[in-house]
PDB file of N, CA and C in Angstrom:
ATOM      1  N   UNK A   1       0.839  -1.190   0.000  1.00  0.00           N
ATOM      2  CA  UNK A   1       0.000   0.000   0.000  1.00  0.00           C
ATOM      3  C   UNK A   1       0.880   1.249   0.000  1.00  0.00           C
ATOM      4  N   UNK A   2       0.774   2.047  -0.627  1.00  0.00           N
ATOM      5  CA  UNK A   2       1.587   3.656  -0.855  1.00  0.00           C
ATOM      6  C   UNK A   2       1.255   4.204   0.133  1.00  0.00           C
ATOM      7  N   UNK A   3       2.280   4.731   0.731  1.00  0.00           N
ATOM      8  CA  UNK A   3       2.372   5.968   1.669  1.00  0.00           C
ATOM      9  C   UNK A   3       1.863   7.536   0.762  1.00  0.00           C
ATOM     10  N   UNK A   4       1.122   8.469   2.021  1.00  0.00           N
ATOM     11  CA  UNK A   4       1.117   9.558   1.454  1.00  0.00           C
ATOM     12  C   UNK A   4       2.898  10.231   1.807  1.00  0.00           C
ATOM     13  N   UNK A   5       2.933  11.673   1.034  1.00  0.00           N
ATOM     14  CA  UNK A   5       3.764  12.449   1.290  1.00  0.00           C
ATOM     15  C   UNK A   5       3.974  12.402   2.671  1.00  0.00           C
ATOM     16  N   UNK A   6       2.911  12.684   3.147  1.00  0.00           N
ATOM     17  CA  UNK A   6       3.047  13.002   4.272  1.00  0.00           C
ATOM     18  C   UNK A   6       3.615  11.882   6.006  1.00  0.00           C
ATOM     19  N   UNK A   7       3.016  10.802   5.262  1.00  0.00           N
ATOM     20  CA  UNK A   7       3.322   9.491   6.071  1.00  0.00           C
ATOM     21  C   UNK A   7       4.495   9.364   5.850  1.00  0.00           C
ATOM     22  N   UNK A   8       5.203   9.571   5.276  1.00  0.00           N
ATOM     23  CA  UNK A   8       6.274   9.475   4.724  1.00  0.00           C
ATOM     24  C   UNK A   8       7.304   9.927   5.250  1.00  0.00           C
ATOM     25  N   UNK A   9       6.935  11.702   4.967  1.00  0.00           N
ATOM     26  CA  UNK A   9       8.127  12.475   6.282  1.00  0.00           C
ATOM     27  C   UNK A   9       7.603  12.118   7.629  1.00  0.00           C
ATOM     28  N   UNK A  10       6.972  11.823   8.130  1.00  0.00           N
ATOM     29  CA  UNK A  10       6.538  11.655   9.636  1.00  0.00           C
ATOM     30  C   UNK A  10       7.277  10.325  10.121  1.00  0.00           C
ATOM     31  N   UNK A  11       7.085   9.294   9.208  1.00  0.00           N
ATOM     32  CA  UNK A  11       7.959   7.723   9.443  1.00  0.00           C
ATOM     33  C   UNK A  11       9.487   8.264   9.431  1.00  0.00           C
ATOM     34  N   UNK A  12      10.085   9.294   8.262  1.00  0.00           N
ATOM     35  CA  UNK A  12      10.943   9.018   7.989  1.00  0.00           C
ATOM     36  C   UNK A  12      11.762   9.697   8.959  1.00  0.00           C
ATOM     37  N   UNK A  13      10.885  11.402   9.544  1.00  0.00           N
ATOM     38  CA  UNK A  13      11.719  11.995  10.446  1.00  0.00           C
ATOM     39  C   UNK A  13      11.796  11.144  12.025  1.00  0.00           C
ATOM     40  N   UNK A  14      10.652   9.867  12.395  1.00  0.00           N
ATOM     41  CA  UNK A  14      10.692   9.344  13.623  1.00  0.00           C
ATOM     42  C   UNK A  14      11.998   8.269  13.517  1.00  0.00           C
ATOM     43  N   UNK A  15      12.211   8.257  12.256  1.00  0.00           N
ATOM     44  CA  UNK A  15      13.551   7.265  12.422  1.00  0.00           C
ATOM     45  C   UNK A  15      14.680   7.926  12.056  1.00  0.00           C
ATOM     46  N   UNK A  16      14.649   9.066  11.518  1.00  0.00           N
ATOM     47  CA  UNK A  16      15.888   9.557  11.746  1.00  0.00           C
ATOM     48  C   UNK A  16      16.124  10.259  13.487  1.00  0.00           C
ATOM     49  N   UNK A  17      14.886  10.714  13.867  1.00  0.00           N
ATOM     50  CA  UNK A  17      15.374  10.834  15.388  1.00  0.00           C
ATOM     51  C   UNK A  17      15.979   9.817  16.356  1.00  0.00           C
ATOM     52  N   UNK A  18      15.314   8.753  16.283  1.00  0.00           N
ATOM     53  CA  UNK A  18      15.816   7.212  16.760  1.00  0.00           C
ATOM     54  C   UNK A  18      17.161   7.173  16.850  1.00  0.00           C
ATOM     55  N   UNK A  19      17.774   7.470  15.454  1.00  0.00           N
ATOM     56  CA  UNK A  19      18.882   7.053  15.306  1.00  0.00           C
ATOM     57  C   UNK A  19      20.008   8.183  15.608  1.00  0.00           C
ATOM     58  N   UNK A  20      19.715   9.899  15.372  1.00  0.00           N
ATOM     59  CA  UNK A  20      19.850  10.635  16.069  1.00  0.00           C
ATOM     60  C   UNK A  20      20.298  10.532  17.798  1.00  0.00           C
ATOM     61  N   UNK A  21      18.991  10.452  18.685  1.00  0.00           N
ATOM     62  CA  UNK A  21      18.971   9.898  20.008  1.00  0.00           C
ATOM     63  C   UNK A  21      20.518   8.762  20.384  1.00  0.00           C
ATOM     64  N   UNK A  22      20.058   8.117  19.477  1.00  0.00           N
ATOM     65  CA  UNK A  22      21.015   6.813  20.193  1.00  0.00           C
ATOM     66  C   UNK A  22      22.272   7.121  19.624  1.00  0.00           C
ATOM     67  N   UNK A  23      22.353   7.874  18.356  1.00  0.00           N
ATOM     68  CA  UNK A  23      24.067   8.503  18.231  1.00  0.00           C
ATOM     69  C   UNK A  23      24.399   9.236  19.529  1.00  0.00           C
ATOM     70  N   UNK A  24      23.672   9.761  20.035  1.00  0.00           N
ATOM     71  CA  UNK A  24      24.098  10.846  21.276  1.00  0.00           C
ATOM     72  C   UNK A  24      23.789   9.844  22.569  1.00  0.00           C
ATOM     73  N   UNK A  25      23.094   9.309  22.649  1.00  0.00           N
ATOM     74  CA  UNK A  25      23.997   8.349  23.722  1.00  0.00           C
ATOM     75  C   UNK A  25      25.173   7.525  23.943  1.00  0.00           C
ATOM     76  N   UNK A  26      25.638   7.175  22.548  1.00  0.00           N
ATOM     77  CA  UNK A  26      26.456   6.392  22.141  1.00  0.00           C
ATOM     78  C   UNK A  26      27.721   7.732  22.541  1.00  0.00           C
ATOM     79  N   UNK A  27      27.554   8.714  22.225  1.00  0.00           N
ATOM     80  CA  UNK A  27      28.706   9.575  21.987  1.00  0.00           C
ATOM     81  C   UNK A  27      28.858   9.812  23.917  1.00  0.00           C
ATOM     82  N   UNK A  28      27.857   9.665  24.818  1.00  0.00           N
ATOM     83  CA  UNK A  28      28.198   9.405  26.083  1.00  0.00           C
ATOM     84  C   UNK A  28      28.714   8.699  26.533  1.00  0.00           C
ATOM     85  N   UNK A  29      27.541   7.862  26.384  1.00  0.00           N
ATOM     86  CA  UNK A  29      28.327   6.043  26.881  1.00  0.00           C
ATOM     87  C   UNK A  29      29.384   5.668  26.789  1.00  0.00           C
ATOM     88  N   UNK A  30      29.658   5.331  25.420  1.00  0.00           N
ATOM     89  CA  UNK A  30      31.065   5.307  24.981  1.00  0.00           C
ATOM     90  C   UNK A  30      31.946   6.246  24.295  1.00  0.00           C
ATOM     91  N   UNK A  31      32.252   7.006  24.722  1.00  0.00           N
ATOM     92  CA  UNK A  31      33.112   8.136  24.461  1.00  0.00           C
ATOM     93  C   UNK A  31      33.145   8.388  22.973  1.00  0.00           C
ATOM     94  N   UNK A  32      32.105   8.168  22.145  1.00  0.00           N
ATOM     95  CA  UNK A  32      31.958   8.345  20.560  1.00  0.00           C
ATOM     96  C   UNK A  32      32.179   9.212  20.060  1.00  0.00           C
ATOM     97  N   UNK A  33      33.361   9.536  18.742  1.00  0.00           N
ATOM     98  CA  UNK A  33      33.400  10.728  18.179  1.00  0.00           C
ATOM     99  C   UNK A  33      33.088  10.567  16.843  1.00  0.00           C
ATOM    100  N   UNK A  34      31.480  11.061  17.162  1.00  0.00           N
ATOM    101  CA  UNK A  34      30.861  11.360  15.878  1.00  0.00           C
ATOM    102  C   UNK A  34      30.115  12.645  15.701  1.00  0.00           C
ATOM    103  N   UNK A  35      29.837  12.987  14.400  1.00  0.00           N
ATOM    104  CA  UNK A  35      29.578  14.409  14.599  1.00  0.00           C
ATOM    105  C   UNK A  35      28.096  14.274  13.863  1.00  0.00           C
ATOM    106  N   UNK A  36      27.333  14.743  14.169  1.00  0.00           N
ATOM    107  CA  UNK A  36      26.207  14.403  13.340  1.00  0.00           C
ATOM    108  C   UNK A  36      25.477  15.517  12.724  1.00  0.00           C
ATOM    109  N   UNK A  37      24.825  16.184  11.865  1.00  0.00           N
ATOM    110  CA  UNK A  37      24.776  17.128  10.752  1.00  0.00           C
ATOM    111  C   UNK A  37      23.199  16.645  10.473  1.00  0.00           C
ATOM    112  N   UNK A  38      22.181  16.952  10.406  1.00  0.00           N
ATOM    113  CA  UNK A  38      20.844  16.923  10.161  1.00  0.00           C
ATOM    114  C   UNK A  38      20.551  18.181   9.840  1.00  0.00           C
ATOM    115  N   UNK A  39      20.272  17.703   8.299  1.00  0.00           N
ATOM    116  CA  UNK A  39      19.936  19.519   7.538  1.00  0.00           C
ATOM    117  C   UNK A  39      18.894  19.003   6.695  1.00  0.00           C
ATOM    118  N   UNK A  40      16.873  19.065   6.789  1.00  0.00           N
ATOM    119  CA  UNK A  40      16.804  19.111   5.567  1.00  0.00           C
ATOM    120  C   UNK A  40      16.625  17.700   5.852  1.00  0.00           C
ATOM    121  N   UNK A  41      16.548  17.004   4.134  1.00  0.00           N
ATOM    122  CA  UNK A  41      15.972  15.659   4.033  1.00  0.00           C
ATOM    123  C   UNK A  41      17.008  14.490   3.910  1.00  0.00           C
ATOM    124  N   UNK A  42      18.297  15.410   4.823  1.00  0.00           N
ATOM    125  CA  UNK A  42      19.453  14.448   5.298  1.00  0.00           C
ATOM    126  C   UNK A  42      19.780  14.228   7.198  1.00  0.00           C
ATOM    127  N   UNK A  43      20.555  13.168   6.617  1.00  0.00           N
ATOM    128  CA  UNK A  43      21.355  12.960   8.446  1.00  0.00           C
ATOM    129  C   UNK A  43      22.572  12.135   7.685  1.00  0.00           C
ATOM    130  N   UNK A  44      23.768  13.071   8.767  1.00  0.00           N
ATOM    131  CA  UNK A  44      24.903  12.982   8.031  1.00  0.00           C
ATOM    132  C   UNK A  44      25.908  12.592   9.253  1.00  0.00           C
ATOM    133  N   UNK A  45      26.374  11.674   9.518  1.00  0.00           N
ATOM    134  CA  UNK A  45      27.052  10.670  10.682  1.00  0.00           C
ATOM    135  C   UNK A  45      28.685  11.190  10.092  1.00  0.00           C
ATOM    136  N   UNK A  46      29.601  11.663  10.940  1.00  0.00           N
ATOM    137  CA  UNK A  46      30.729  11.701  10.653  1.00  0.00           C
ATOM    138  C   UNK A  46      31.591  10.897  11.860  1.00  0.00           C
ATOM    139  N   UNK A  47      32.944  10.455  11.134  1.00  0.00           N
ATOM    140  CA  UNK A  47      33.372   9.412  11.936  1.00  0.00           C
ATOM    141  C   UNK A  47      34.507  10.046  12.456  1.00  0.00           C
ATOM    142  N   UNK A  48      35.348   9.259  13.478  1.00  0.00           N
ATOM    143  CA  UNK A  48      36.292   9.617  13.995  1.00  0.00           C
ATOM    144  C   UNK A  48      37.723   9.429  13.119  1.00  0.00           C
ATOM    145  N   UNK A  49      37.606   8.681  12.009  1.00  0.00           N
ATOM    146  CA  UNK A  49      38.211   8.065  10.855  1.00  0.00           C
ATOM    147  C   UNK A  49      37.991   8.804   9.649  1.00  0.00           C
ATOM    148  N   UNK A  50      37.578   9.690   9.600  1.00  0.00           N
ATOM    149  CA  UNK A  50      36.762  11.151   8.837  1.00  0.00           C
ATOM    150  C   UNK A  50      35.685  10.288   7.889  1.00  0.00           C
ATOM    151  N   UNK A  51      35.116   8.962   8.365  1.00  0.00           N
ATOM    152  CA  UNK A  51      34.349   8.162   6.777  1.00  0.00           C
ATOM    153  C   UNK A  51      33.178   8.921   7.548  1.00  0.00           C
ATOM    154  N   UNK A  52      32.011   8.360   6.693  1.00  0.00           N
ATOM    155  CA  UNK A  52      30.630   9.017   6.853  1.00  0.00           C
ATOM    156  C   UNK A  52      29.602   7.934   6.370  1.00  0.00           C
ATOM    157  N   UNK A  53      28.414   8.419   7.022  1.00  0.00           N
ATOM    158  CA  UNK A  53      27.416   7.554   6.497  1.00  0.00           C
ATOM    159  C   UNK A  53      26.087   8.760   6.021  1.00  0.00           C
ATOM    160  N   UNK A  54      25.735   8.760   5.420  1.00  0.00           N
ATOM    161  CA  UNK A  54      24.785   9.447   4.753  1.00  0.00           C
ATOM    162  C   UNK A  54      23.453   8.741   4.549  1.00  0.00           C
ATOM    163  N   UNK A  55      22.493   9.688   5.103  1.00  0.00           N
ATOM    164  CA  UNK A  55      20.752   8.776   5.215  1.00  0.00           C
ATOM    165  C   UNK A  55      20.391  10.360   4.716  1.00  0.00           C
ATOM    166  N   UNK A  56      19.555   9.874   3.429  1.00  0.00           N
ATOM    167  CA  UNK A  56      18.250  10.966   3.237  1.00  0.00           C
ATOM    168  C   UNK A  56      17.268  10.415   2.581  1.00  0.00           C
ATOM    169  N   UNK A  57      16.069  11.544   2.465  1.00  0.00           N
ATOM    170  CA  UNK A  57      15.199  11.243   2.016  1.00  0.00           C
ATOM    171  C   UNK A  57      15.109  11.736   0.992  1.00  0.00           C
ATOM    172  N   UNK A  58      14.112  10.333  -0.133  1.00  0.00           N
ATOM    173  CA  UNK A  58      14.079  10.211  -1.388  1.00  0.00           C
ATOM    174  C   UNK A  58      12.381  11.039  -1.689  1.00  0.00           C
ATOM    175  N   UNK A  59      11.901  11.706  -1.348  1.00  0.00           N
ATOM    176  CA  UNK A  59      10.588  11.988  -1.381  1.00  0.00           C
ATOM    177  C   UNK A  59       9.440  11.572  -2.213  1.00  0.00           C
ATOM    178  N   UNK A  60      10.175  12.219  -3.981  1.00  0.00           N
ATOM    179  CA  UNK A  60       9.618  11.582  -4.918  1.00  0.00           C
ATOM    180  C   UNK A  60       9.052   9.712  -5.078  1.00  0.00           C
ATOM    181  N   UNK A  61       9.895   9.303  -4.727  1.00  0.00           N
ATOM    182  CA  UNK A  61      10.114   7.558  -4.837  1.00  0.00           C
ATOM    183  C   UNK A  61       9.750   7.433  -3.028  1.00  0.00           C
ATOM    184  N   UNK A  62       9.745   7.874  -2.590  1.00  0.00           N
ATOM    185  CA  UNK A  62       9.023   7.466  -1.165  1.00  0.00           C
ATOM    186  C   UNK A  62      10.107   6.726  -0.501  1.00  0.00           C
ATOM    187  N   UNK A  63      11.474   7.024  -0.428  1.00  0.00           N
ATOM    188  CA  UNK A  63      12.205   5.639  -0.271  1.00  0.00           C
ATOM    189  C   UNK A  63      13.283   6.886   0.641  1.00  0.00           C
ATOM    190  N   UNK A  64      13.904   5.588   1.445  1.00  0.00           N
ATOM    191  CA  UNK A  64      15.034   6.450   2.482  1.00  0.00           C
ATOM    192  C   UNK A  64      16.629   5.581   1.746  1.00  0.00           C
ATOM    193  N   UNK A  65      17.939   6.794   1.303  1.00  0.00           N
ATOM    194  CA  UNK A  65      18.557   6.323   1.064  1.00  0.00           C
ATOM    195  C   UNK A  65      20.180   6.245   1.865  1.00  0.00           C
ATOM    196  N   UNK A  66      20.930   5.190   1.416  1.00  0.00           N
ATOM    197  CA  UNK A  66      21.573   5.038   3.130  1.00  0.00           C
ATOM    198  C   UNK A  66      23.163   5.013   1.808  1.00  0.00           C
ATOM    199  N   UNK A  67      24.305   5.330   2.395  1.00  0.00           N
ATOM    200  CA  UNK A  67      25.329   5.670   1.560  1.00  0.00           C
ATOM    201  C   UNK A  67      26.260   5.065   2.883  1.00  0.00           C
ATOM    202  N   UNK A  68      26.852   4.109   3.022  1.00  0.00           N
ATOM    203  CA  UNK A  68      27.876   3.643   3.456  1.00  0.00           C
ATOM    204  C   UNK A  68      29.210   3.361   2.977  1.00  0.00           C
ATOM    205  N   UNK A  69      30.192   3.102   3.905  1.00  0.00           N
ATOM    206  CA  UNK A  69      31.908   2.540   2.988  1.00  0.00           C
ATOM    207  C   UNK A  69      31.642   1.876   2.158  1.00  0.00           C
ATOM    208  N   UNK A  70      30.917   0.811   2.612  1.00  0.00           N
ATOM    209  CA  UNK A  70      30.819  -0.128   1.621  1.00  0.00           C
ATOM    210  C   UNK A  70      29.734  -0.128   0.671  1.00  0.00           C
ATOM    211  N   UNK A  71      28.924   0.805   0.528  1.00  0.00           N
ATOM    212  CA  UNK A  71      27.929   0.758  -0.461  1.00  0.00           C
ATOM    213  C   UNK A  71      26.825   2.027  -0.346  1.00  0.00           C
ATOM    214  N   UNK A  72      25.811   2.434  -1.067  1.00  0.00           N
ATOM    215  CA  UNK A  72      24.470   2.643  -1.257  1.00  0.00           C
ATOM    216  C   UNK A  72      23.473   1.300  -1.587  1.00  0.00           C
ATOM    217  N   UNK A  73      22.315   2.194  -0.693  1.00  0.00           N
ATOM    218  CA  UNK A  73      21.209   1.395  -0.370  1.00  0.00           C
ATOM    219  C   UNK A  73      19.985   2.539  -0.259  1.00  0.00           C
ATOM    220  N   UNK A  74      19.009   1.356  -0.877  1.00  0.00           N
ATOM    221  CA  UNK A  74      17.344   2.445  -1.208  1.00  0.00           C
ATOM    222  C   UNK A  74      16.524   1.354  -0.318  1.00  0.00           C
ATOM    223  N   UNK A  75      15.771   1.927   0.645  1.00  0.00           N
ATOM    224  CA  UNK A  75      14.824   1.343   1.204  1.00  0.00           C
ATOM    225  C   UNK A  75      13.308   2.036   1.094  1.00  0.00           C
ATOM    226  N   UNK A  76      12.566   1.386   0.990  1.00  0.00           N
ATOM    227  CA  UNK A  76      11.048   2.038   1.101  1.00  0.00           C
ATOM    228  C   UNK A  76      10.571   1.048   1.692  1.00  0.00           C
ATOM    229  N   UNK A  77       9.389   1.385   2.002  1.00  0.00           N
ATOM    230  CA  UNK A  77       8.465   1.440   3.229  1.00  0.00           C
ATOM    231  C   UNK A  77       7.423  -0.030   2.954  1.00  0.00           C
ATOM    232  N   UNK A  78       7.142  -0.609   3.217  1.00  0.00           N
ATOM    233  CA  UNK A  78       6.377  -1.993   3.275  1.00  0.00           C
ATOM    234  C   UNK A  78       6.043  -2.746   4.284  1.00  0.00           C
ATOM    235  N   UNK A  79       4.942  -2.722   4.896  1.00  0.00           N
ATOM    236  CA  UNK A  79       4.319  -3.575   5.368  1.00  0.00           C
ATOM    237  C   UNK A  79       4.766  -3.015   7.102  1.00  0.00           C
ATOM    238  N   UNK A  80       4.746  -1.902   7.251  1.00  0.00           N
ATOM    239  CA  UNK A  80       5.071  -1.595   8.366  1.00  0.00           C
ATOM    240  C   UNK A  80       6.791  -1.227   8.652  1.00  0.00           C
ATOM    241  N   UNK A  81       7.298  -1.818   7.499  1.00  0.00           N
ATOM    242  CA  UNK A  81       8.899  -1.829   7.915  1.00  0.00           C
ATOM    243  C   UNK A  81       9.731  -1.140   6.928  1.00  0.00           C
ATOM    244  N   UNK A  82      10.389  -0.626   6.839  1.00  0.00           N
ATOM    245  CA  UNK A  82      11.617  -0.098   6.056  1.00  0.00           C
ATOM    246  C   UNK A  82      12.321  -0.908   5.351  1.00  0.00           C
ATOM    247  N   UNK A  83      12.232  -1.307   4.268  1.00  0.00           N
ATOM    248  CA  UNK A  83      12.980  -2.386   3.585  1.00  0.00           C
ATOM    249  C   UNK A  83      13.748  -1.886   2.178  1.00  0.00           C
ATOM    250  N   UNK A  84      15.186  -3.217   2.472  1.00  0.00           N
ATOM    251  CA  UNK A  84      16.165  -2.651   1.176  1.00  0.00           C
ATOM    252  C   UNK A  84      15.424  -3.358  -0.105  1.00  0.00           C
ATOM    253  N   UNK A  85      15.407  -2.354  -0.549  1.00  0.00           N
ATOM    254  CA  UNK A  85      14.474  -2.949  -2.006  1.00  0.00           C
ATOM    255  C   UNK A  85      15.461  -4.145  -3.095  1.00  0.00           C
ATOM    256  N   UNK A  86      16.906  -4.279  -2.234  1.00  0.00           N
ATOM    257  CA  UNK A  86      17.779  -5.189  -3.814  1.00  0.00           C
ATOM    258  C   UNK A  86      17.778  -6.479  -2.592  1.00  0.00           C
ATOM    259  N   UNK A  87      17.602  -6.780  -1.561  1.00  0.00           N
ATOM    260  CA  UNK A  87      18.010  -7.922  -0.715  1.00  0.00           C
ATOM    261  C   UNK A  87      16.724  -7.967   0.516  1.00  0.00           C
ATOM    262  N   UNK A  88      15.935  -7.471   0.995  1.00  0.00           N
ATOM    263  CA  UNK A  88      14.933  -6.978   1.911  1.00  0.00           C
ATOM    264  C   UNK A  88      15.422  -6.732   3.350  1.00  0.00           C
ATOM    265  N   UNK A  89      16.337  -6.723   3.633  1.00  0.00           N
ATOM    266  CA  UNK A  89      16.870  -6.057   5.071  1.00  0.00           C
ATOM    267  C   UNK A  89      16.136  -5.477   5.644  1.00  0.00           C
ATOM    268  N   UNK A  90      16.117  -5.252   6.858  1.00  0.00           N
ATOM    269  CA  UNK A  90      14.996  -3.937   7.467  1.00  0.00           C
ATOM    270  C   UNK A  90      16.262  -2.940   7.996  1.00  0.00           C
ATOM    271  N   UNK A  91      16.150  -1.819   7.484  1.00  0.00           N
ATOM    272  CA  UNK A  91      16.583  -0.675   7.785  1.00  0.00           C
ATOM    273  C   UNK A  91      17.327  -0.416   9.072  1.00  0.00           C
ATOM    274  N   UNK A  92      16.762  -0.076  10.388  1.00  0.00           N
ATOM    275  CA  UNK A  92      17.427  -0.453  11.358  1.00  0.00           C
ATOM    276  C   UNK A  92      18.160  -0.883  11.246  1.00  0.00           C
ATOM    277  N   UNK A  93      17.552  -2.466  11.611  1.00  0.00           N
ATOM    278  CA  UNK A  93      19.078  -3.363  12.062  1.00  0.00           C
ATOM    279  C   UNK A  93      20.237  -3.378  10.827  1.00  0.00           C
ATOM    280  N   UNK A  94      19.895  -2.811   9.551  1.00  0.00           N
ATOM    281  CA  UNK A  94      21.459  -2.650   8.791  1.00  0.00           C
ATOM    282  C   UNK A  94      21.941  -1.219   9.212  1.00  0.00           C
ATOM    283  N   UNK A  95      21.505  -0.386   9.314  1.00  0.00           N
ATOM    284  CA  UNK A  95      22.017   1.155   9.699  1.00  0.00           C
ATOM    285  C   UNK A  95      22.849   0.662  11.071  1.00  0.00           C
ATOM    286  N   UNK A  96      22.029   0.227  12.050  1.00  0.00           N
ATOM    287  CA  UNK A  96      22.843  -0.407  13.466  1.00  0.00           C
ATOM    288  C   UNK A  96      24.651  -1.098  12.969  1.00  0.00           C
ATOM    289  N   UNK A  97      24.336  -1.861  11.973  1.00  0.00           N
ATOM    290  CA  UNK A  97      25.383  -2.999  12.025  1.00  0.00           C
ATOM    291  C   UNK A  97      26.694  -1.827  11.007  1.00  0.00           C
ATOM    292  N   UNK A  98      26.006  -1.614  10.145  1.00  0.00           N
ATOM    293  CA  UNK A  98      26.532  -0.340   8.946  1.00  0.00           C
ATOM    294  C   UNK A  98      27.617   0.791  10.314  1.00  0.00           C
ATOM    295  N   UNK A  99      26.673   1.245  11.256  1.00  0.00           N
ATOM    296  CA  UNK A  99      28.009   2.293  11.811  1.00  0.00           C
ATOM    297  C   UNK A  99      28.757   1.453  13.005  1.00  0.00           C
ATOM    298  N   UNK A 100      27.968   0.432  13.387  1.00  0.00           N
ATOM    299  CA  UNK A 100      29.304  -0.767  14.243  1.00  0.00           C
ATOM    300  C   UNK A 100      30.158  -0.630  13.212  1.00  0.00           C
ATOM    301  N   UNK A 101      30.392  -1.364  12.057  1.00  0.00           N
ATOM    302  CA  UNK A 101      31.508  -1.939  11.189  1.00  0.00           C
ATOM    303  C   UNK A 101      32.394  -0.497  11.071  1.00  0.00           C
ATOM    304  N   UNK A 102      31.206   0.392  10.584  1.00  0.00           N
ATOM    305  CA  UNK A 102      32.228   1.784  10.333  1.00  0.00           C
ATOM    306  C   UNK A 102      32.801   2.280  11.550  1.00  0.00           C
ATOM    307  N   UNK A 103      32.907   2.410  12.635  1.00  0.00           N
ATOM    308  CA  UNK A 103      33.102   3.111  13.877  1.00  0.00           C
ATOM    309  C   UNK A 103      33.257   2.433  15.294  1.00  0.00           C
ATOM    310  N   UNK A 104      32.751   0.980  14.788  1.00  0.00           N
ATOM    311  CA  UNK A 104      33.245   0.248  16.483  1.00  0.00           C
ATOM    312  C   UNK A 104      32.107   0.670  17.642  1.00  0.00           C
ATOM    313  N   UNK A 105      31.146   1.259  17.191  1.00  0.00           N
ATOM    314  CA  UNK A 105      29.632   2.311  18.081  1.00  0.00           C
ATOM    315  C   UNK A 105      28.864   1.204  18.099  1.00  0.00           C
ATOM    316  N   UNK A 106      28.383   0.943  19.004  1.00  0.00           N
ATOM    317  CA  UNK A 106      27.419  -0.235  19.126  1.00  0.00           C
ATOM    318  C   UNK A 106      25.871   0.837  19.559  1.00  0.00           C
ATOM    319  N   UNK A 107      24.794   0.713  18.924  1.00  0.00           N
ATOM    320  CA  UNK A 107      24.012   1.397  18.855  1.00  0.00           C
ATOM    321  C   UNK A 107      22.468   0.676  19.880  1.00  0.00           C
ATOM    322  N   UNK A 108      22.217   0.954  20.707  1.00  0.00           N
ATOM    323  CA  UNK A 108      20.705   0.600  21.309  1.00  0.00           C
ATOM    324  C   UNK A 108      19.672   1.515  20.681  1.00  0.00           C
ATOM    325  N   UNK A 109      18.719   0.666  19.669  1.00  0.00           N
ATOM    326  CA  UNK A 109      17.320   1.446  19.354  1.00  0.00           C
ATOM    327  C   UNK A 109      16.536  -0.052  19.411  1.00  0.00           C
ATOM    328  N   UNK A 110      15.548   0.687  19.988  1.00  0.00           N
ATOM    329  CA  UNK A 110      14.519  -0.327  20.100  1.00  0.00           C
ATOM    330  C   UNK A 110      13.401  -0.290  19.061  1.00  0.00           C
ATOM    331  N   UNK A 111      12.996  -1.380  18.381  1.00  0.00           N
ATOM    332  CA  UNK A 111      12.435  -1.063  17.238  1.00  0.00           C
ATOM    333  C   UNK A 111      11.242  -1.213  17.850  1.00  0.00           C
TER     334      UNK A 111
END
């Protein structure tokens, strides 16, 4: 079923806060140096290693896109969950595992 516009930014900004939140605990907890940059229909993770991870939103196509070391990734929205449209991952738990590998940050969000 299609999301409106609007369902859309509302899903998309509650999970970029999520992940927001738990960068900044992470940067407590464990002494994390990351810098994080939210402008707009991005969130922009900088590392202590200067790499980056890049999440924005795709509006047109309804889809959230994720730019890691090792790759880009398009997820849209299905069935309640955020999914990679080339393998079906759910969003989360690859964004979680995506800045472990990049940064050694072990991330708590509760889905």
């Amino acid at each position: 079923m299609a999301i409106t516009d609007t369902e859309f930014h509302r899903l998309a900004d509650e999970m970029f806060g999520e992940i927001e939140n738990a960068v900044e605990k992470a940067i407590d907890e464990q002494d994390a140096d990351v810098d994080i940059n939210a402008s707009g229909n991005v969130l922009q993770l900088a590392f202590e290693d200067s790499s980056q991870i890049v999440i924005n939103k795709q509006e047109p196509l309804h889809e959230i896109w994720l730019a890691t070391k090792s790759g880009g990734y398009h997820f849209n929205y299905n069935d309640g969950k955020w999914l990679d449209t080339r393998n079906g991952l759910e969003f989360m738990s690859f964004v979680i595992d995506a800045i472990n590998k990049q940064s050694g940050i072990l991330l708590e969000i509760s889905a």
